[in-house]
Protein backbone atom coordinates (compact mmCIF):
# COMPACT_ATOMS: atom_id res chain seq x y z
CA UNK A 1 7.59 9.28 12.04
CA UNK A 2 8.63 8.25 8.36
CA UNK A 3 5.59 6.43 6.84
CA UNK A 4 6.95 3.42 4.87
CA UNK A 5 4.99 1.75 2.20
CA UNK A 6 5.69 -1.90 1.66
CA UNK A 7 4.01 -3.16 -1.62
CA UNK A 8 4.34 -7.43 -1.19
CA UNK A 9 2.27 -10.40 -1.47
CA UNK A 10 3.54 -11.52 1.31
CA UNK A 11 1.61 -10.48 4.59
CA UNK A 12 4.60 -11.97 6.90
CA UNK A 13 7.12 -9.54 5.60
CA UNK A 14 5.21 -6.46 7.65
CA UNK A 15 5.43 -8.48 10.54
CA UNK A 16 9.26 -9.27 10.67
CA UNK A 17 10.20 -5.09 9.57
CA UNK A 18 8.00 -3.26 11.52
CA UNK A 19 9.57 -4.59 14.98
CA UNK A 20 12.94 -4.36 13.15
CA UNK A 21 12.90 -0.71 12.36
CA UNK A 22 11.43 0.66 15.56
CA UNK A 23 9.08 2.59 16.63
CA UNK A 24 10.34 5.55 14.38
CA UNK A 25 8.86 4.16 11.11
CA UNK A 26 5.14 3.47 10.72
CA UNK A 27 5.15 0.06 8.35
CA UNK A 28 2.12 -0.11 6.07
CA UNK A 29 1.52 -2.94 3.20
CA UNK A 30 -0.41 -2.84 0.08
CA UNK A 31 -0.74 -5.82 -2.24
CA UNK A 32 -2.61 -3.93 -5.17
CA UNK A 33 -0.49 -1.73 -7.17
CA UNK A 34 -3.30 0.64 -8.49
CA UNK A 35 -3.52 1.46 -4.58
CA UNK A 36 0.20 1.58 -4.46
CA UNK A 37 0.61 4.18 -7.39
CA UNK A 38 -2.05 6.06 -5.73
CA UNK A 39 -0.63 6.32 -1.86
CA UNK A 40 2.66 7.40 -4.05
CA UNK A 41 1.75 9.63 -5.96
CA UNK A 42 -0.46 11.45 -3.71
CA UNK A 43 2.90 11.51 -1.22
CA UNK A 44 1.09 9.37 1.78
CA UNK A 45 4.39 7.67 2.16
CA UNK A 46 8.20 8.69 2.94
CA UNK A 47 9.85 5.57 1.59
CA UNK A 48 8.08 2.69 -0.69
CA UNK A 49 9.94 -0.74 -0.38
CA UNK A 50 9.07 -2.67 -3.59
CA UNK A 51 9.29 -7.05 -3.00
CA UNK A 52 9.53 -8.08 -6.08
CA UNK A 53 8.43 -11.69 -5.70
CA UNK A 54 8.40 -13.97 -8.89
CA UNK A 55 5.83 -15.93 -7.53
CA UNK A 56 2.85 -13.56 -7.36
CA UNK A 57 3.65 -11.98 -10.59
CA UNK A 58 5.32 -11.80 -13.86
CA UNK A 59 8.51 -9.78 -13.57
CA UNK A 60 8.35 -7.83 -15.81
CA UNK A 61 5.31 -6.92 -15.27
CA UNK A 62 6.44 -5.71 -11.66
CA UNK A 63 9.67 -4.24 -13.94
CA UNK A 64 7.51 -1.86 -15.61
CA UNK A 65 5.44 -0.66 -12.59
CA UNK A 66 9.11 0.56 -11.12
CA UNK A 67 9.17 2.39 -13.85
CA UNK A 68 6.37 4.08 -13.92
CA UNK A 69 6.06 4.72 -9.96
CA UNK A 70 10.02 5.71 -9.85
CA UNK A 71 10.12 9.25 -10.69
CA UNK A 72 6.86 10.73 -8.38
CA UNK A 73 9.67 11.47 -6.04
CA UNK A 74 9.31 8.85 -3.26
CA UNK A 75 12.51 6.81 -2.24
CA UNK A 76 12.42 2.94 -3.46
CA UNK A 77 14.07 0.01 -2.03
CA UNK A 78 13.69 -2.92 -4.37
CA UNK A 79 14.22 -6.26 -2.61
CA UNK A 80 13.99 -9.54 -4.13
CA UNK A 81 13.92 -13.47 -4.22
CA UNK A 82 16.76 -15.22 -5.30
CA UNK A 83 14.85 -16.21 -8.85
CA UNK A 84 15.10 -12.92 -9.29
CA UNK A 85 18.01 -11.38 -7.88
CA UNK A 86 19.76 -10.27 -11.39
CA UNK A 87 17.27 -8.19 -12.38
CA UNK A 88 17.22 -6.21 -9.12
């Protein structure tokens, strides 16, 4: 089972991938991103999806924690609004 690690604010987003993906991925969300870095770097996840929402937070605040979560070696898939699209 790959162990997928979606870091959002919002709570609906879980609900519309886990049924999506099947019953091969295990869907978890975390809205903090201290307990993000930490399920990361400790390797609790195969695959972290990162929302980057400009709604919930500054972007470049959410900018610079890709950067420092992107080399512990986890996959990321950075998705996006549309406010925020060019800078994905």
């Amino acid at each position: 089972m790959i162990r997928l690690l979606l870091y959002s604010q919002d709570l609906n987003l879980q609900m519309l991938l886990a049924p999506t993906l099947g019953s091969e991925f295990s869907v978890f969300i975390e809205r903090r991103m201290d307990r993000v870095r930490e399920i990361v770097s400790k390797g609790q996840c195969d695959v972290l999806i990162l929302d980057l929402d400009s709604t919930s937070c500054p972007i470049p605040q959410q900018l610079c924690f890709f950067e420092e979560i992107r080399d512990f070696g986890v996959p990321i898939v950075v998705m996006t609004d549309d406010d925020g699209r060019a800078l994905a």
